[in-house]
PDB file of N, CA and C in Angstrom:
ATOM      1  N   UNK A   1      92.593 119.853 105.061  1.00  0.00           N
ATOM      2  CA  UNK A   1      93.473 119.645 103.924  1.00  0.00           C
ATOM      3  C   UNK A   1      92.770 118.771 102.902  1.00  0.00           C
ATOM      4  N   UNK A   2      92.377 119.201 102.007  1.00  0.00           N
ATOM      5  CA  UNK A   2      92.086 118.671 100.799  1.00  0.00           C
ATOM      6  C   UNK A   2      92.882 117.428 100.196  1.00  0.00           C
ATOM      7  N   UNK A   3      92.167 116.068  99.835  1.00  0.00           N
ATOM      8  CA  UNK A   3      92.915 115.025  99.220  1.00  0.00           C
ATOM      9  C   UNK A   3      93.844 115.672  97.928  1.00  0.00           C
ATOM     10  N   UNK A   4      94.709 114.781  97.232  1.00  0.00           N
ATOM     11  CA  UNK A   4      95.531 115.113  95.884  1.00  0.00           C
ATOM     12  C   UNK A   4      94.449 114.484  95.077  1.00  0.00           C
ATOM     13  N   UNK A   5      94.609 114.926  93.672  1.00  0.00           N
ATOM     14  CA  UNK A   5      93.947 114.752  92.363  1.00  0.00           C
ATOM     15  C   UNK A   5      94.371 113.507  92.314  1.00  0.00           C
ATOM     16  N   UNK A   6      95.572 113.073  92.197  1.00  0.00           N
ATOM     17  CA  UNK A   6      96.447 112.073  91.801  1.00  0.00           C
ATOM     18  C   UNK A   6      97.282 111.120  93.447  1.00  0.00           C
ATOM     19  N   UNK A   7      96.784 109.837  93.452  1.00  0.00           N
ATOM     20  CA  UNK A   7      97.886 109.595  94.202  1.00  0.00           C
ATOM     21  C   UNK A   7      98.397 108.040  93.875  1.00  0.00           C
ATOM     22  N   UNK A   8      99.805 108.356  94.316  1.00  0.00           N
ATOM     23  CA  UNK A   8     100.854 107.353  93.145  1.00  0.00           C
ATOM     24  C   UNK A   8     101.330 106.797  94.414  1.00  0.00           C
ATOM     25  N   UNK A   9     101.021 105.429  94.181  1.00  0.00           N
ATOM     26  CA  UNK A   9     101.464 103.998  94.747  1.00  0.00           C
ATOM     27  C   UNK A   9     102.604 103.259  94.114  1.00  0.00           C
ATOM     28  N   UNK A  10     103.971 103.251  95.215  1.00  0.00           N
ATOM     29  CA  UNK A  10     104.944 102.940  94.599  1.00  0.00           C
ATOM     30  C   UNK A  10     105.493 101.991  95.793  1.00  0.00           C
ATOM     31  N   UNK A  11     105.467 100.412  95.242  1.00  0.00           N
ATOM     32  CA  UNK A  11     106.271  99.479  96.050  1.00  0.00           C
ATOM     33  C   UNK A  11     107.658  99.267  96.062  1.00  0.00           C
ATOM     34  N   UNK A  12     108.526  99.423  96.803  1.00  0.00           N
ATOM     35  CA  UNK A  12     109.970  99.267  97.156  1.00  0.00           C
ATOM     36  C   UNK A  12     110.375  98.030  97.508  1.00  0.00           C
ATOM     37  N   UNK A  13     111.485  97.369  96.655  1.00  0.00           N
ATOM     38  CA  UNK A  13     112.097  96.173  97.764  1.00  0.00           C
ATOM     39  C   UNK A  13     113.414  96.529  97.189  1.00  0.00           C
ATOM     40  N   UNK A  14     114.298  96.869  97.987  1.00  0.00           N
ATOM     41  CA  UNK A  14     115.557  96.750  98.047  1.00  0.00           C
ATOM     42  C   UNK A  14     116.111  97.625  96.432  1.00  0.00           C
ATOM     43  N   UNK A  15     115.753  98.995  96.608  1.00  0.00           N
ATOM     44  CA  UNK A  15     115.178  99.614  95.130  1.00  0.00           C
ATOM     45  C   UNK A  15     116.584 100.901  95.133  1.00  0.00           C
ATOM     46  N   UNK A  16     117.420 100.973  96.167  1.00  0.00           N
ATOM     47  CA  UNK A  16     118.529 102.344  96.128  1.00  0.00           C
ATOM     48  C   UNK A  16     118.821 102.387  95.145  1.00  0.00           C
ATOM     49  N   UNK A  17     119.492 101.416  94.406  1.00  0.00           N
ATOM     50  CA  UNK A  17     119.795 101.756  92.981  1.00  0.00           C
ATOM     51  C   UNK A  17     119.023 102.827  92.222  1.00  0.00           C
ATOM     52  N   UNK A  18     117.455 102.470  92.406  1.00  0.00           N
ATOM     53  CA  UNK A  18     116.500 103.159  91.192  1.00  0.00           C
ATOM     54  C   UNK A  18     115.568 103.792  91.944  1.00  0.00           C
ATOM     55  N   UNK A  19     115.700 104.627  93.151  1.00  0.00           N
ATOM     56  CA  UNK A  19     114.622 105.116  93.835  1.00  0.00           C
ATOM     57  C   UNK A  19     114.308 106.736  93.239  1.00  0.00           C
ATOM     58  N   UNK A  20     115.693 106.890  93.532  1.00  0.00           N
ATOM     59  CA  UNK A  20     115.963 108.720  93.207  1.00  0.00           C
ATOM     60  C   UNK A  20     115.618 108.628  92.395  1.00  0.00           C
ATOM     61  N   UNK A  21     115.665 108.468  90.822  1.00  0.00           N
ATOM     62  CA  UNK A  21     115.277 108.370  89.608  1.00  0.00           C
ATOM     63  C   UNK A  21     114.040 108.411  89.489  1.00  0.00           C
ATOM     64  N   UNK A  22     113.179 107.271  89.879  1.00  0.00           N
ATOM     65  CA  UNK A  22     111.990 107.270  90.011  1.00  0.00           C
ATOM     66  C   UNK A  22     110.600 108.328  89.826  1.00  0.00           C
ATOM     67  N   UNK A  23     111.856 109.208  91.847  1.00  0.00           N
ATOM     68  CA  UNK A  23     111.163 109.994  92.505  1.00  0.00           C
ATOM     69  C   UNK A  23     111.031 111.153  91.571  1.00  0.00           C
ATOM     70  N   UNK A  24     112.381 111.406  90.901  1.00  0.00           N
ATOM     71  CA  UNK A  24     112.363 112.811  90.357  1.00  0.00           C
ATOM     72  C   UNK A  24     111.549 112.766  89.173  1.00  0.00           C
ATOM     73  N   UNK A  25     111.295 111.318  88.245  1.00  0.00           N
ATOM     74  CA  UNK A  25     110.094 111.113  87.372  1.00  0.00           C
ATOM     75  C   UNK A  25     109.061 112.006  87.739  1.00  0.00           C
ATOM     76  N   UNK A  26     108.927 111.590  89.261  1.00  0.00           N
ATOM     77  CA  UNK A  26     107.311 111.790  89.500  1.00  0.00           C
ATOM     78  C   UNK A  26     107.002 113.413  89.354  1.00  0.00           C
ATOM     79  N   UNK A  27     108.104 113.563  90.305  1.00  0.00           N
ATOM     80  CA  UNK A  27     108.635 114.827  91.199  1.00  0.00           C
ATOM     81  C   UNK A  27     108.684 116.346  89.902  1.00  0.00           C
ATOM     82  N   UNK A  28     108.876 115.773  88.762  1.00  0.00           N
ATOM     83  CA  UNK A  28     108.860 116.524  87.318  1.00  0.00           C
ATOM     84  C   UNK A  28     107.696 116.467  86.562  1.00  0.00           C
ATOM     85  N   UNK A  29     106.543 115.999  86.968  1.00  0.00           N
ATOM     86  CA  UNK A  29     105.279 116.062  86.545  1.00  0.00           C
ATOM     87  C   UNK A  29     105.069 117.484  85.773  1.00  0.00           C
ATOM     88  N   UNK A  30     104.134 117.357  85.111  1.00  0.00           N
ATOM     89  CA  UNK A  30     103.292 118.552  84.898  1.00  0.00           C
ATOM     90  C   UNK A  30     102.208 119.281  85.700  1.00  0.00           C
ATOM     91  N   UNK A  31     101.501 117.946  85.879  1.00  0.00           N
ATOM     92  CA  UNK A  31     100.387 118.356  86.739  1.00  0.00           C
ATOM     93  C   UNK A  31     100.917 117.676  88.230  1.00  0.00           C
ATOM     94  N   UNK A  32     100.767 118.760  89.406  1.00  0.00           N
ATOM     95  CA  UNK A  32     101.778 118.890  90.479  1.00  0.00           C
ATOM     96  C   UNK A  32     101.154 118.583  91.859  1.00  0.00           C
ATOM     97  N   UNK A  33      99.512 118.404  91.296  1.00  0.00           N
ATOM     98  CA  UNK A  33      98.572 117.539  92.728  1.00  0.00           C
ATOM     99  C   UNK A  33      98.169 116.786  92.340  1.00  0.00           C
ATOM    100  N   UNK A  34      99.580 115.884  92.882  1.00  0.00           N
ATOM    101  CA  UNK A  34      99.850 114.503  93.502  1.00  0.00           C
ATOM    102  C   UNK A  34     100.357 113.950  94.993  1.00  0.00           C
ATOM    103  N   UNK A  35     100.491 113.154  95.377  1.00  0.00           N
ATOM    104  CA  UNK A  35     100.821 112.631  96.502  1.00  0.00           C
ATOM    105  C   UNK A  35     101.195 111.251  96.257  1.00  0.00           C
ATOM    106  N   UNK A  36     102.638 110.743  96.637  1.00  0.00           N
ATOM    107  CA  UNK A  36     103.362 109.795  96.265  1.00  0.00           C
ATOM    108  C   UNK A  36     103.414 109.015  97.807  1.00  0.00           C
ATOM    109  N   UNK A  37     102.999 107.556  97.963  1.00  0.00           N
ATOM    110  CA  UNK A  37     102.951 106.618  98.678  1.00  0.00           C
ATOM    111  C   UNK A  37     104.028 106.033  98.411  1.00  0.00           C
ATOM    112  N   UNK A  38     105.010 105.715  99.227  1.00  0.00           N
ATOM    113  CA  UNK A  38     106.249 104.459  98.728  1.00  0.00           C
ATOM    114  C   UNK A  38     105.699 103.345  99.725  1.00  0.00           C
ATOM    115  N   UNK A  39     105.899 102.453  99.336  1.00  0.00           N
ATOM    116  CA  UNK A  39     105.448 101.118 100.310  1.00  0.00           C
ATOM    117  C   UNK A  39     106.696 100.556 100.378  1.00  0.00           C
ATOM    118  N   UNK A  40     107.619 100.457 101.114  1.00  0.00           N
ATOM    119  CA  UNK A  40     109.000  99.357 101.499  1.00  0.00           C
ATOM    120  C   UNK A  40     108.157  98.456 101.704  1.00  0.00           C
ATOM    121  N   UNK A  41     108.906  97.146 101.184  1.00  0.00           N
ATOM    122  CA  UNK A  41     108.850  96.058 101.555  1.00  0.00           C
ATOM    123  C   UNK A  41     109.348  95.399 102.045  1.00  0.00           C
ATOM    124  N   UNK A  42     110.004  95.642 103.020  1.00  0.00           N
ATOM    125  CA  UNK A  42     110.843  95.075 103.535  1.00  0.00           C
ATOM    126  C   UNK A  42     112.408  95.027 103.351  1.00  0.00           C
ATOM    127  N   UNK A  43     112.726  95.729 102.342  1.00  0.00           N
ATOM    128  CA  UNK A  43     114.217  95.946 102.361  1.00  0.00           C
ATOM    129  C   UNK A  43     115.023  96.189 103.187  1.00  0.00           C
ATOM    130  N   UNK A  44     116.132  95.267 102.380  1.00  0.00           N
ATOM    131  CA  UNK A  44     117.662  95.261 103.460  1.00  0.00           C
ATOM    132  C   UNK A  44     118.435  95.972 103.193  1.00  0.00           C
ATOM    133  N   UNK A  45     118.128  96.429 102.472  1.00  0.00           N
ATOM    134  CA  UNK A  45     119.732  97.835 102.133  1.00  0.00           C
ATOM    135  C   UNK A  45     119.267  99.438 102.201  1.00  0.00           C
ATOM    136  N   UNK A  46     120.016 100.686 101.978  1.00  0.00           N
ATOM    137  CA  UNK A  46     119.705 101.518 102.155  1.00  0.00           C
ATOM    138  C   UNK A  46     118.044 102.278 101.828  1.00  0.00           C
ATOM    139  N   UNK A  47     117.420 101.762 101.358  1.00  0.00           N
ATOM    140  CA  UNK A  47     115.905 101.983 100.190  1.00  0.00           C
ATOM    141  C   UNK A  47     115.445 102.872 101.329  1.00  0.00           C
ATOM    142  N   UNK A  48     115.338 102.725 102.373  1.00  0.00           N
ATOM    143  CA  UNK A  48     114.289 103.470 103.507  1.00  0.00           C
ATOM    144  C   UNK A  48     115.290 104.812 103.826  1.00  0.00           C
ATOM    145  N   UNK A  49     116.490 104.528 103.611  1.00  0.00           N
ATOM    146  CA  UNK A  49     117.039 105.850 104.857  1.00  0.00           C
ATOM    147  C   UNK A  49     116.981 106.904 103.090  1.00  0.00           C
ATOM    148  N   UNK A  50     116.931 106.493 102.241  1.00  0.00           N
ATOM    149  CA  UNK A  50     117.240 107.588 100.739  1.00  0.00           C
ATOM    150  C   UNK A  50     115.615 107.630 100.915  1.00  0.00           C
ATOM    151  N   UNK A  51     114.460 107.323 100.733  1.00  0.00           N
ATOM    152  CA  UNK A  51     113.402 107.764 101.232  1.00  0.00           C
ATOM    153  C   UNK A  51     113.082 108.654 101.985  1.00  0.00           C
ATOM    154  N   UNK A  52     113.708 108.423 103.522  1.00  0.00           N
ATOM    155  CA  UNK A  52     113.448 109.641 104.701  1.00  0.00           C
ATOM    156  C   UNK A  52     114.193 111.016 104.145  1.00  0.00           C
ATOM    157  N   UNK A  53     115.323 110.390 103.641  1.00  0.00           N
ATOM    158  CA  UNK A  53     116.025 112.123 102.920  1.00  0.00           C
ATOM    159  C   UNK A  53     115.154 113.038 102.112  1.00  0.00           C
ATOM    160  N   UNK A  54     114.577 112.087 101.281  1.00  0.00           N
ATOM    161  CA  UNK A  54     113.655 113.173 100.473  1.00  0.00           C
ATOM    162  C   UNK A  54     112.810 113.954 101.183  1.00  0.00           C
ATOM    163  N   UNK A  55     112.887 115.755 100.977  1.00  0.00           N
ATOM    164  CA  UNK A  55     111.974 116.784 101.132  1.00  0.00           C
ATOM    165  C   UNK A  55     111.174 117.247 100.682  1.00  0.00           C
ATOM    166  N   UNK A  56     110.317 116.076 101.023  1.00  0.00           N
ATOM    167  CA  UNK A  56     108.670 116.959  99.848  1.00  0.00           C
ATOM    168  C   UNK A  56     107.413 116.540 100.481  1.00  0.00           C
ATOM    169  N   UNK A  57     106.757 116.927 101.061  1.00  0.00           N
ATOM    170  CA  UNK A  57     105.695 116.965 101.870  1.00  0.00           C
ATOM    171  C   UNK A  57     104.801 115.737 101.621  1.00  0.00           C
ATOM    172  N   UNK A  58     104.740 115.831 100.106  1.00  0.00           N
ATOM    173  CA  UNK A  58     103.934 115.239  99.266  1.00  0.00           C
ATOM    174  C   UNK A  58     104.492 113.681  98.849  1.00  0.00           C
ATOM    175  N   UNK A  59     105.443 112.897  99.881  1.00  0.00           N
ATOM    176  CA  UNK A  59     105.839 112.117  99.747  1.00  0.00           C
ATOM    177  C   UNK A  59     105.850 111.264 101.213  1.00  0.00           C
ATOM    178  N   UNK A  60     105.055 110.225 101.000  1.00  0.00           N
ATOM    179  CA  UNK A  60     105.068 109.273 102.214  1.00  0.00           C
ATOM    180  C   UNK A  60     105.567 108.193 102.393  1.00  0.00           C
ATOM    181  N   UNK A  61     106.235 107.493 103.678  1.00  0.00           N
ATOM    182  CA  UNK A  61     106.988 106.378 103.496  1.00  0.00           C
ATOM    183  C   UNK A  61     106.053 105.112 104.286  1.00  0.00           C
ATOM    184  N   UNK A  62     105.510 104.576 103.948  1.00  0.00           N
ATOM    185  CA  UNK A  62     104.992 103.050 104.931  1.00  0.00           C
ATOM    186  C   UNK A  62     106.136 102.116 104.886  1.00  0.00           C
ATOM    187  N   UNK A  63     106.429 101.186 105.933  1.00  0.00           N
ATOM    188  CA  UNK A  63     106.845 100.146 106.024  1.00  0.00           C
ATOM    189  C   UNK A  63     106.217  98.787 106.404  1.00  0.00           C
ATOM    190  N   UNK A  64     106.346  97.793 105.537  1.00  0.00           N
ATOM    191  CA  UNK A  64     106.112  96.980 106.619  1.00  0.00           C
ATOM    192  C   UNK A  64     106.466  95.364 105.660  1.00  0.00           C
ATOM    193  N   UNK A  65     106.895  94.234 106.924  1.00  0.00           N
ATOM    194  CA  UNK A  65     107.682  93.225 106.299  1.00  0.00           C
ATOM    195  C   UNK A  65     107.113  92.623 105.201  1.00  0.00           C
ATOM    196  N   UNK A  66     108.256  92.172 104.614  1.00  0.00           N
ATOM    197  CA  UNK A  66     107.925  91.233 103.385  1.00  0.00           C
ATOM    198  C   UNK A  66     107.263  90.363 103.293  1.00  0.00           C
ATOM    199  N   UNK A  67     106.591  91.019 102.404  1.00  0.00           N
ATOM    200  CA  UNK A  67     105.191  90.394 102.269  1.00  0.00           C
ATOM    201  C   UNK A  67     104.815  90.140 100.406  1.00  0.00           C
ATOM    202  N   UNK A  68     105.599  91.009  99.352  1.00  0.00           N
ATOM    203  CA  UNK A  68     105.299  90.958  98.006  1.00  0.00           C
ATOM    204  C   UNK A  68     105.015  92.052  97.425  1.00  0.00           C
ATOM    205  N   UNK A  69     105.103  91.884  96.625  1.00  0.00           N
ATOM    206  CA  UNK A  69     105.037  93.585  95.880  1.00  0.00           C
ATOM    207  C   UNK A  69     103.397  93.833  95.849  1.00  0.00           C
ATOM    208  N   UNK A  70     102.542  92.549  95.391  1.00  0.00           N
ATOM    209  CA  UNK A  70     100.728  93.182  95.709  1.00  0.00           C
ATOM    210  C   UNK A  70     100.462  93.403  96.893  1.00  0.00           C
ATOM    211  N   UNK A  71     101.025  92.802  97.840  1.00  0.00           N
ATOM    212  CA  UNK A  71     100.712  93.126  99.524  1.00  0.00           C
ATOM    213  C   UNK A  71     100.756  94.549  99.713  1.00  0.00           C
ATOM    214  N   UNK A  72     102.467  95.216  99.442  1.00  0.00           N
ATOM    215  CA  UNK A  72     102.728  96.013  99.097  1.00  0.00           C
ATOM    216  C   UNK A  72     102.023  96.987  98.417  1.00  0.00           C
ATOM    217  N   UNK A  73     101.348  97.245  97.228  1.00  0.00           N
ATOM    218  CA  UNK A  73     100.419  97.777  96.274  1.00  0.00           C
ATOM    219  C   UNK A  73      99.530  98.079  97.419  1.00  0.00           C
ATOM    220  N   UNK A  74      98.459  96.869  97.631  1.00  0.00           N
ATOM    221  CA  UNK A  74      97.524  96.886  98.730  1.00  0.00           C
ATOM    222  C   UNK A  74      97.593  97.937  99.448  1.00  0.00           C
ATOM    223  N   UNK A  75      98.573  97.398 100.314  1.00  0.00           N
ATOM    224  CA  UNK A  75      99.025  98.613 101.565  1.00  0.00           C
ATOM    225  C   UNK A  75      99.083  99.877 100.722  1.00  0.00           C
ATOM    226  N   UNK A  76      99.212 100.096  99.956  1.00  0.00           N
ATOM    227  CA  UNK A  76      99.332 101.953  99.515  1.00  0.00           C
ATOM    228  C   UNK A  76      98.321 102.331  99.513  1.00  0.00           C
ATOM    229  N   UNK A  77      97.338 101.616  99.031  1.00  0.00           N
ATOM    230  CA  UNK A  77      95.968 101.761  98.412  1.00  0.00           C
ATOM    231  C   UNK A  77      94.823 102.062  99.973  1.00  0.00           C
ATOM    232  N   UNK A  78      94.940 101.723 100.646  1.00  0.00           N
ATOM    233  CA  UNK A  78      94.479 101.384 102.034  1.00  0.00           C
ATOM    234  C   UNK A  78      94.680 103.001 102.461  1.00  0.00           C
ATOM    235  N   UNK A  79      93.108 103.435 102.821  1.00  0.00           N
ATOM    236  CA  UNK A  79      92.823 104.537 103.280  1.00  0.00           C
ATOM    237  C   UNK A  79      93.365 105.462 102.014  1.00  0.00           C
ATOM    238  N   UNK A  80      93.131 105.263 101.024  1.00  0.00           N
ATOM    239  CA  UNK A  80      93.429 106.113  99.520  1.00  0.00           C
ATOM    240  C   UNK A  80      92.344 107.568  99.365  1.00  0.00           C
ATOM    241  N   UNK A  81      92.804 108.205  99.455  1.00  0.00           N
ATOM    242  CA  UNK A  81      92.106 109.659  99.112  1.00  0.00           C
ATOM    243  C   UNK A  81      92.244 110.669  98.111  1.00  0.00           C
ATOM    244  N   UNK A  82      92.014 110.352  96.808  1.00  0.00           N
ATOM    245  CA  UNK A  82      92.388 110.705  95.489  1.00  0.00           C
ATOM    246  C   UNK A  82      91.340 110.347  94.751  1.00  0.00           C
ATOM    247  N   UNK A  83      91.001 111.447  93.453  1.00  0.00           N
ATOM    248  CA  UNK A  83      90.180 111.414  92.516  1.00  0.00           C
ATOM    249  C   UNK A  83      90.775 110.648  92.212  1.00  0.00           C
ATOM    250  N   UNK A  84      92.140 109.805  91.508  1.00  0.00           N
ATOM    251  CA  UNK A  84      92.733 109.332  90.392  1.00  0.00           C
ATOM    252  C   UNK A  84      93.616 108.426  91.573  1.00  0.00           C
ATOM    253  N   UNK A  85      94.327 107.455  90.621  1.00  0.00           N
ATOM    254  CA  UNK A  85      95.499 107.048  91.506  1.00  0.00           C
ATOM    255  C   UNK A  85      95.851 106.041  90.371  1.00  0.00           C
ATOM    256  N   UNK A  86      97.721 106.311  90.719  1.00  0.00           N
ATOM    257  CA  UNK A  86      98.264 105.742  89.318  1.00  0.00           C
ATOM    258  C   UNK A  86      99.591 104.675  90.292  1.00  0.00           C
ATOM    259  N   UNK A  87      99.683 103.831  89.512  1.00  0.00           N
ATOM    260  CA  UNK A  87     100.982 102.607  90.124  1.00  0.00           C
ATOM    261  C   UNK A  87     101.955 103.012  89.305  1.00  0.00           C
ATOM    262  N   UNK A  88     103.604 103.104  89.820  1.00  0.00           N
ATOM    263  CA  UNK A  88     104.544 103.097  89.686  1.00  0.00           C
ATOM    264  C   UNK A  88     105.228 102.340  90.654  1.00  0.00           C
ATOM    265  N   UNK A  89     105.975 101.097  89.365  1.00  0.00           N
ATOM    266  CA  UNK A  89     107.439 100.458  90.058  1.00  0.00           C
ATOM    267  C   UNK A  89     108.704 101.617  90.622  1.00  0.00           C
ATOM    268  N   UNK A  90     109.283 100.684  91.769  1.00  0.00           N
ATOM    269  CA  UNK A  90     110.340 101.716  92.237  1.00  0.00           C
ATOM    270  C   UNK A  90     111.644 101.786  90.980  1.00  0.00           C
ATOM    271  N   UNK A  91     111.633 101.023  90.027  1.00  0.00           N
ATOM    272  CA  UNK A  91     112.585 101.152  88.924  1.00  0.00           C
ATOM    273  C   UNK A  91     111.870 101.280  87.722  1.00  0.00           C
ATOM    274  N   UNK A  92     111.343 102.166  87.456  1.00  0.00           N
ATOM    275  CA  UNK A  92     110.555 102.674  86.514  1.00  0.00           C
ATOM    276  C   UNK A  92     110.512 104.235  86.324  1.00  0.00           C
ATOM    277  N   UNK A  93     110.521 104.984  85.170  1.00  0.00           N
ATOM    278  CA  UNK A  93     110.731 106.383  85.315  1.00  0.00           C
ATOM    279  C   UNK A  93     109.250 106.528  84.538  1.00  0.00           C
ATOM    280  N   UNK A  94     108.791 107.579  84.974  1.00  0.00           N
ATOM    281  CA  UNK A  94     107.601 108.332  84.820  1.00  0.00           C
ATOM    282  C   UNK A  94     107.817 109.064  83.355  1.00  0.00           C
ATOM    283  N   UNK A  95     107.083 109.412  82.392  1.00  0.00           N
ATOM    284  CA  UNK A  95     106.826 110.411  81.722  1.00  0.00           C
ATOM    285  C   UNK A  95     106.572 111.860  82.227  1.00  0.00           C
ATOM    286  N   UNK A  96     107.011 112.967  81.764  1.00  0.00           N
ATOM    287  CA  UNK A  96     106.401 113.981  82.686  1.00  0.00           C
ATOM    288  C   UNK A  96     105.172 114.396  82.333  1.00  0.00           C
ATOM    289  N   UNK A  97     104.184 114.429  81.635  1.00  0.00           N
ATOM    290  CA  UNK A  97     103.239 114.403  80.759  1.00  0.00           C
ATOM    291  C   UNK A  97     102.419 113.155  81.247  1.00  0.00           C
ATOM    292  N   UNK A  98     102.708 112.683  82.101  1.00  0.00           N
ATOM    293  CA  UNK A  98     101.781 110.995  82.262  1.00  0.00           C
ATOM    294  C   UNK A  98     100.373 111.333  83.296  1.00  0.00           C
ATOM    295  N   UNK A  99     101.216 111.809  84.068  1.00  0.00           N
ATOM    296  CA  UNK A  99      99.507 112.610  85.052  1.00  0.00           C
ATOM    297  C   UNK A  99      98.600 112.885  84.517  1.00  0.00           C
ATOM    298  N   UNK A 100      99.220 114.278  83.888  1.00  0.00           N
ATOM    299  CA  UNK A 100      97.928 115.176  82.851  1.00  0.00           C
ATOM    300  C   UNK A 100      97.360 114.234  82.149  1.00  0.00           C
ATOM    301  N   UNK A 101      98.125 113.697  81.263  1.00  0.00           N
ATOM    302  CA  UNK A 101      97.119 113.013  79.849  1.00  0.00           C
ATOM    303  C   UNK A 101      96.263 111.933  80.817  1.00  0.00           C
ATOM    304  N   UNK A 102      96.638 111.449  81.406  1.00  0.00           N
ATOM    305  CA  UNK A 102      95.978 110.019  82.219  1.00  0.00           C
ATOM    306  C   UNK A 102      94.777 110.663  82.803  1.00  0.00           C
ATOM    307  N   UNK A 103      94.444 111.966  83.362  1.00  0.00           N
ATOM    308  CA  UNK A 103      93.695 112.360  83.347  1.00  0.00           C
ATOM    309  C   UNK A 103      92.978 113.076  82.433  1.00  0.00           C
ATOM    310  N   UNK A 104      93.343 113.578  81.813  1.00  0.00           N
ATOM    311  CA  UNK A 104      92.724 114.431  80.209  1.00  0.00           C
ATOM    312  C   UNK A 104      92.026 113.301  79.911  1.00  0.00           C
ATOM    313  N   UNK A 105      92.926 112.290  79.694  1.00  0.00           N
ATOM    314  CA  UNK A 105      91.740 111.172  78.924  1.00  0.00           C
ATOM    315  C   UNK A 105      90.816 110.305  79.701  1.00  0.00           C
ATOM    316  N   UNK A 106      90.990 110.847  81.129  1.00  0.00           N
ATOM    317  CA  UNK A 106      89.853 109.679  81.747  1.00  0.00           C
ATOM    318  C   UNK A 106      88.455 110.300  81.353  1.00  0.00           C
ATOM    319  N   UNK A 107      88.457 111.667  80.797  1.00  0.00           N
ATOM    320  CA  UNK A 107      87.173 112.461  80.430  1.00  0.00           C
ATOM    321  C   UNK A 107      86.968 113.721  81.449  1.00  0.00           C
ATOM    322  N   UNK A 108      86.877 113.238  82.778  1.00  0.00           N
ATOM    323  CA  UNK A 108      86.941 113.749  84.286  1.00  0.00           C
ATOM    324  C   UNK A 108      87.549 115.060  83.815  1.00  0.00           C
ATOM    325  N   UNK A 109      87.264 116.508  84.865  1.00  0.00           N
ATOM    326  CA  UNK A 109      87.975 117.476  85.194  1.00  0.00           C
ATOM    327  C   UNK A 109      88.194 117.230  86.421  1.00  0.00           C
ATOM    328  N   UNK A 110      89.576 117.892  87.013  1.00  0.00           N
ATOM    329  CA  UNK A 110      89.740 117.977  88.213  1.00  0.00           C
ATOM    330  C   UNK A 110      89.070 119.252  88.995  1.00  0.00           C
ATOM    331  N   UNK A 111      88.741 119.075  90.538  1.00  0.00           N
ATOM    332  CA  UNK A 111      88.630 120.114  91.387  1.00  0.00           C
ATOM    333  C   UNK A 111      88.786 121.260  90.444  1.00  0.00           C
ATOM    334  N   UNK A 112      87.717 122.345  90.491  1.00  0.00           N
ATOM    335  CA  UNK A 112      89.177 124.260  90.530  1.00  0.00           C
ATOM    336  C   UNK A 112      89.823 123.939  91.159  1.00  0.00           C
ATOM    337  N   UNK A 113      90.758 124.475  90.416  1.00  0.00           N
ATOM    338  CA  UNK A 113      93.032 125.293  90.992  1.00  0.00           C
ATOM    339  C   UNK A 113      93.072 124.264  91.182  1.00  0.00           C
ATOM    340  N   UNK A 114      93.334 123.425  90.017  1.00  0.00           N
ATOM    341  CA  UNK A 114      94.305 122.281  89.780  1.00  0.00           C
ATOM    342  C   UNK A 114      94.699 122.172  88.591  1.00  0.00           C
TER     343      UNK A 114
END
């Protein structure tokens, strides 16, 4: 299995409010090889079980205790396998257009059939 073009590091603490939102930012891309890391941080409220619901292959959940949102970051980044890789807060909405151009303008082409 081939790495993603793109992979998006996203730290969680206690984020249900603004997760879904987020996800579907990402999830509405243009350019569609990506692979989304969520890092919980330790949250106490629902953030992990609305995580496991989501169905998309291309979406992974780490846990592990509170520790900070760069700990967090860190941990996504750890064993990273991506031409590119972009940070998103868990309450933050994506552009759908943000992949592509972020890559258009790094100069870089991606892989063929991407």
């Amino acid at each position: 299995m081939k790495p993603p073009a793109v992979r998006i590091i996203m730290s969680a603490y206690n984020a249900a409010k603004y997760i879904v939102a987020a996800v579907d930012s990402i999830m509405a891309q243009t350019l569609s090889d990506w692979k989304l890391v969520i890092v919980d941080d330790g949250s106490t409220g629902s953030t992990v079980d609305i995580v496991r619901a989501m169905n998309d292959a291309r979406i992974s959940l780490i846990q592990q205790d509170n520790s900070g949102v760069e700990a967090a970051r860190q941990k996504g980044f750890e064993g990273c396998q991506a031409e590119f890789v972009a940070r998103m807060d868990a309450d933050d909405l994506m552009a759908a257009d943000r992949l592509a151009t972020q890559v258009a303008t790094s100069g870089r082409t991606l892989r063929s059939g991407q």
